[in-house]
C-alpha atoms as a PDB file:
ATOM      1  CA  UNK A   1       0.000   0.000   0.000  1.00  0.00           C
ATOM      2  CA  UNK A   2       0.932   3.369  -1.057  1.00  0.00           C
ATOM      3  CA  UNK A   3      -0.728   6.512   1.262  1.00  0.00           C
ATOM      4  CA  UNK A   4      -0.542   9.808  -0.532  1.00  0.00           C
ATOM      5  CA  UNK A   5      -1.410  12.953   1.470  1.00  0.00           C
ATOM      6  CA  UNK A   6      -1.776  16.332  -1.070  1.00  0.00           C
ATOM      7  CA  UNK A   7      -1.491  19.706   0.221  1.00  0.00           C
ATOM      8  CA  UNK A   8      -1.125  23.574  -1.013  1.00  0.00           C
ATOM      9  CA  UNK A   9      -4.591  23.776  -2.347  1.00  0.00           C
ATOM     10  CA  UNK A  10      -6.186  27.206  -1.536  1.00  0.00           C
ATOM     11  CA  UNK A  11      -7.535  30.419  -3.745  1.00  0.00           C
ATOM     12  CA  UNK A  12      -5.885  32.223  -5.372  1.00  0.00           C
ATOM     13  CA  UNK A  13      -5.891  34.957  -8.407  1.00  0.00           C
ATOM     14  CA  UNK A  14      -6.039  34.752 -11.883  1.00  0.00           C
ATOM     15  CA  UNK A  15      -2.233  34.872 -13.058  1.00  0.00           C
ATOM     16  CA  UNK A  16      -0.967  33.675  -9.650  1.00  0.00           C
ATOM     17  CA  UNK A  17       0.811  30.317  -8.880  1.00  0.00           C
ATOM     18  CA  UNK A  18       0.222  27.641  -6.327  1.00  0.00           C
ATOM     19  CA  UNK A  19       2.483  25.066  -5.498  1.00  0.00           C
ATOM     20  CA  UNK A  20       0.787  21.513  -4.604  1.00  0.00           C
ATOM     21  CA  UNK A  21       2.702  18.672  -2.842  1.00  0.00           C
ATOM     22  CA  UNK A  22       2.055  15.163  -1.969  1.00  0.00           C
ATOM     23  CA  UNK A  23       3.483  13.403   0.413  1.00  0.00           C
ATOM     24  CA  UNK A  24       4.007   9.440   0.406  1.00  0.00           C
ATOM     25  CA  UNK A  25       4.276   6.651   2.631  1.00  0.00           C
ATOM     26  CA  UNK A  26       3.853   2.648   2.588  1.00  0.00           C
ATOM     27  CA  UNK A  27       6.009   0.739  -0.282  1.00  0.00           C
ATOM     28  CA  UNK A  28       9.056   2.528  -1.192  1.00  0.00           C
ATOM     29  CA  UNK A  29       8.516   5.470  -3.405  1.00  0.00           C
ATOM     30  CA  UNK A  30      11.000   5.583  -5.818  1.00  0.00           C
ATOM     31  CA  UNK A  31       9.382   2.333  -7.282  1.00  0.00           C
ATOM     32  CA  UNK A  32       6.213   4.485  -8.105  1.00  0.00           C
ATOM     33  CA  UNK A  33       5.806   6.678 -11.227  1.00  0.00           C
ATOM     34  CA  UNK A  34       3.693   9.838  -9.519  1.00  0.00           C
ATOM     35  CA  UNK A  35       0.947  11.905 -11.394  1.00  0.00           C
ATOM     36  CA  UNK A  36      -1.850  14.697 -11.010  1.00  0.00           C
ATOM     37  CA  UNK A  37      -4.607  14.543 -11.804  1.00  0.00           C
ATOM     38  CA  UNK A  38      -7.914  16.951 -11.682  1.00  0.00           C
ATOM     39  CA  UNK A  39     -11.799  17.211 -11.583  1.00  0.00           C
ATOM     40  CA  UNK A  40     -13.381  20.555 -11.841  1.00  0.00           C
ATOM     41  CA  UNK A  41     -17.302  20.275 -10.990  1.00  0.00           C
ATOM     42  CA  UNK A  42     -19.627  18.639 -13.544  1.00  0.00           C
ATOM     43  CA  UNK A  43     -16.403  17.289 -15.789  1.00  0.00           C
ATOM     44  CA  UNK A  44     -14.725  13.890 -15.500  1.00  0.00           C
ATOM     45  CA  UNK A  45     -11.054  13.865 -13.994  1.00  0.00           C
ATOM     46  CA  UNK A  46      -8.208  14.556 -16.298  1.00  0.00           C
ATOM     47  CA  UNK A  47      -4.676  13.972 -16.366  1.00  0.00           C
ATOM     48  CA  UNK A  48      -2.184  16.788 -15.379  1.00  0.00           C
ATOM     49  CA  UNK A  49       1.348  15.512 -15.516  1.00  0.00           C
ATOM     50  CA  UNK A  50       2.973  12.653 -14.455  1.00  0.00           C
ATOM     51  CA  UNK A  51       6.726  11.857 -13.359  1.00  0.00           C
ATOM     52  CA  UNK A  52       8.593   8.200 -13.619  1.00  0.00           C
ATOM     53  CA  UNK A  53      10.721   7.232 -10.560  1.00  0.00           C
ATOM     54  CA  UNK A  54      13.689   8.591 -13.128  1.00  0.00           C
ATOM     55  CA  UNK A  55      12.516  11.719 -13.896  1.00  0.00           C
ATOM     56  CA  UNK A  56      10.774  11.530 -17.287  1.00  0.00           C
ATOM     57  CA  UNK A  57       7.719  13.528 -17.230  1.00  0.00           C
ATOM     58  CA  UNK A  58       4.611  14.407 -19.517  1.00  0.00           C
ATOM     59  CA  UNK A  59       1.776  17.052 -19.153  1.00  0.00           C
ATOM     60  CA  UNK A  60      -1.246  17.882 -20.797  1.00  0.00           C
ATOM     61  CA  UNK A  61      -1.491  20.272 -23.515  1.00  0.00           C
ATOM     62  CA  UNK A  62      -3.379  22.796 -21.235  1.00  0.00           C
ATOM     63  CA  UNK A  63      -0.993  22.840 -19.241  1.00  0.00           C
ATOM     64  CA  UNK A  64       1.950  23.194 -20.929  1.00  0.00           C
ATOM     65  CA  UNK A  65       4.391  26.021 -19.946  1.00  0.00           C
ATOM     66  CA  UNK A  66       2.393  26.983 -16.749  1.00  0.00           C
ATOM     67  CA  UNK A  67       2.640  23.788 -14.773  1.00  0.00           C
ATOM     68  CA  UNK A  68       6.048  22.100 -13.568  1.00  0.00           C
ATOM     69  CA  UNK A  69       5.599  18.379 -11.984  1.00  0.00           C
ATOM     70  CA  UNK A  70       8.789  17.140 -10.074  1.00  0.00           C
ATOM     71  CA  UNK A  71       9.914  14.666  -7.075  1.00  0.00           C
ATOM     72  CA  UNK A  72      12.276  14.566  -4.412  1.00  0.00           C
ATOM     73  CA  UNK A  73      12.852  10.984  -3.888  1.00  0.00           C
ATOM     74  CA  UNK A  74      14.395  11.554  -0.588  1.00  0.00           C
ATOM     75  CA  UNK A  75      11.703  13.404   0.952  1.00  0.00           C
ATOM     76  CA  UNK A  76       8.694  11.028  -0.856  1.00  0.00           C
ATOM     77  CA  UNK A  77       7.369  13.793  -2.241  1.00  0.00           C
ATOM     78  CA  UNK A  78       6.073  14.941  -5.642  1.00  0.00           C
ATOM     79  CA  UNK A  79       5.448  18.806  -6.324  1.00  0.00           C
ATOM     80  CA  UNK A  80       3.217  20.469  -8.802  1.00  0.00           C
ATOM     81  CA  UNK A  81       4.296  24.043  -9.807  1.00  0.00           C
ATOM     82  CA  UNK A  82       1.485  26.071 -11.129  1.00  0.00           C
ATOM     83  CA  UNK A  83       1.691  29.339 -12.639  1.00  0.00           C
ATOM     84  CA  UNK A  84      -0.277  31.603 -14.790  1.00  0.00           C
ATOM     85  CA  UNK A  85      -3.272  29.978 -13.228  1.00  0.00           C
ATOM     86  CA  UNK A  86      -5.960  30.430 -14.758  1.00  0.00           C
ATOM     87  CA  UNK A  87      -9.973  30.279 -13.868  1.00  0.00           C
ATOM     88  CA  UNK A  88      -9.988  27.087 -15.825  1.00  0.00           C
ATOM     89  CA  UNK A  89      -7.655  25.522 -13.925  1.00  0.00           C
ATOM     90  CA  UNK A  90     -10.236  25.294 -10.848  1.00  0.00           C
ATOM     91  CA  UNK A  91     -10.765  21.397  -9.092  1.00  0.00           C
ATOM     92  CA  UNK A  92      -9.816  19.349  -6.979  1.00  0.00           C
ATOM     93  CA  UNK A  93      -6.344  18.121  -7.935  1.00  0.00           C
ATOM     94  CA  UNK A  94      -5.449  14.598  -6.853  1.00  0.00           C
ATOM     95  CA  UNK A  95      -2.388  12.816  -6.341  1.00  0.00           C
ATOM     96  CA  UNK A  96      -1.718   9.572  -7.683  1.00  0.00           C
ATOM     97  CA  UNK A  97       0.600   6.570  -7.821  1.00  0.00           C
ATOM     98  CA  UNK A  98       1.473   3.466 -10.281  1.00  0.00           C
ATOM     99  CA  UNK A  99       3.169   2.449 -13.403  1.00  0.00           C
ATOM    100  CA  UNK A 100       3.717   5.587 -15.605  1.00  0.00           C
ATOM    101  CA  UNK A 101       2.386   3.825 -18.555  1.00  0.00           C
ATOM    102  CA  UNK A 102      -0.906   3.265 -16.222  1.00  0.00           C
ATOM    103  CA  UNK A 103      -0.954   6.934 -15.138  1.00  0.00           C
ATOM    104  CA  UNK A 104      -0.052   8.171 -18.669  1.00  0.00           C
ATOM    105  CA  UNK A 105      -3.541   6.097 -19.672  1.00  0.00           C
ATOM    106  CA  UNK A 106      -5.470   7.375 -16.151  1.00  0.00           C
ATOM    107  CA  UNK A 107      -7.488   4.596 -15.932  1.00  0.00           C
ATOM    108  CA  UNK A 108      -7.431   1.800 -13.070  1.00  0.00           C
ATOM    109  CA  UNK A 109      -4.597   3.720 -11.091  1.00  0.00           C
ATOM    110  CA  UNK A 110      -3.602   2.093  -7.934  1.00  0.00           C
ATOM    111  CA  UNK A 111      -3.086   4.776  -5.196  1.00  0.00           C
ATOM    112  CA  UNK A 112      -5.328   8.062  -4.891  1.00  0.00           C
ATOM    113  CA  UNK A 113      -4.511  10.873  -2.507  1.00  0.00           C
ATOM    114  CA  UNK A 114      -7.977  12.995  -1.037  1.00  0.00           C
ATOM    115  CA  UNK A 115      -7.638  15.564  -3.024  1.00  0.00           C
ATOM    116  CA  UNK A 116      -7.185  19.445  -2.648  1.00  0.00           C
ATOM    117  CA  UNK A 117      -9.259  21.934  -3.840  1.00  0.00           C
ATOM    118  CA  UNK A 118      -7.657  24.803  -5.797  1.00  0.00           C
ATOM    119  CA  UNK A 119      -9.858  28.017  -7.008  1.00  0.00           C
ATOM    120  CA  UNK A 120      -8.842  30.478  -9.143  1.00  0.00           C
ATOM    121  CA  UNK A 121     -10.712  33.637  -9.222  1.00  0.00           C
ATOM    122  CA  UNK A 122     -11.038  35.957 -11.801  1.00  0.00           C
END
């Protein structure tokens, strides 16, 4: 078992940044390819970006130049950099952990975080 605990959520601006982290424990981490993902109210959950235990990363198109996904393998912790928010960019963003070819497809992942809720006002 995998537990992932997000935080940094909160409101904030259009144009500002946020930085979410998630923080995990169980099976060792570094074995884990980590992801974001996001549901904003009435939409289905969509993939944000997504790191392998070595580093190699992918993000959506939306995304693209605004967010930064990385990991600290020593701390168990992957980040999500977000700037340039926009009001689109409002959900709850979840943390997530499996294969990266599973979290590159979204569907069936493993290990879920809560979620935190991040609003961006206009």
């Amino acid at each position: 078992q995998v537990q992932l605990v997000e935080s940094g959520g909160g409101l904030v601006q259009a144009g500002g940044s946020l930085r979410l982290s998630c923080a995990a424990s169980g099976r060792t981490f570094s074995n884990y390819a980590m992801g974001w993902f996001r549901q904003a109210p009435g939409k289905e959950r969509e993939s944000v970006a997504g790191i392998s235990w070595s580093g190699s990363k992918y993000s959506a198109a939306s995304v693209q130049g605004r967010f930064t996904i990385s990991r600290d393998n020593a701390k168990n912790t992957v980040y999500l950099q977000m700037d340039s928010l926009k009001p689109e960019d409002t959900a709850v963003y979840y943390c997530a952990a499996d294969s990266y070819k599973t979290l590159l497809k979204g569907d069936y992942v493993a290990f879920w975080g809560q979620g935190t809720q991040v609003t961006v006002s206009s």
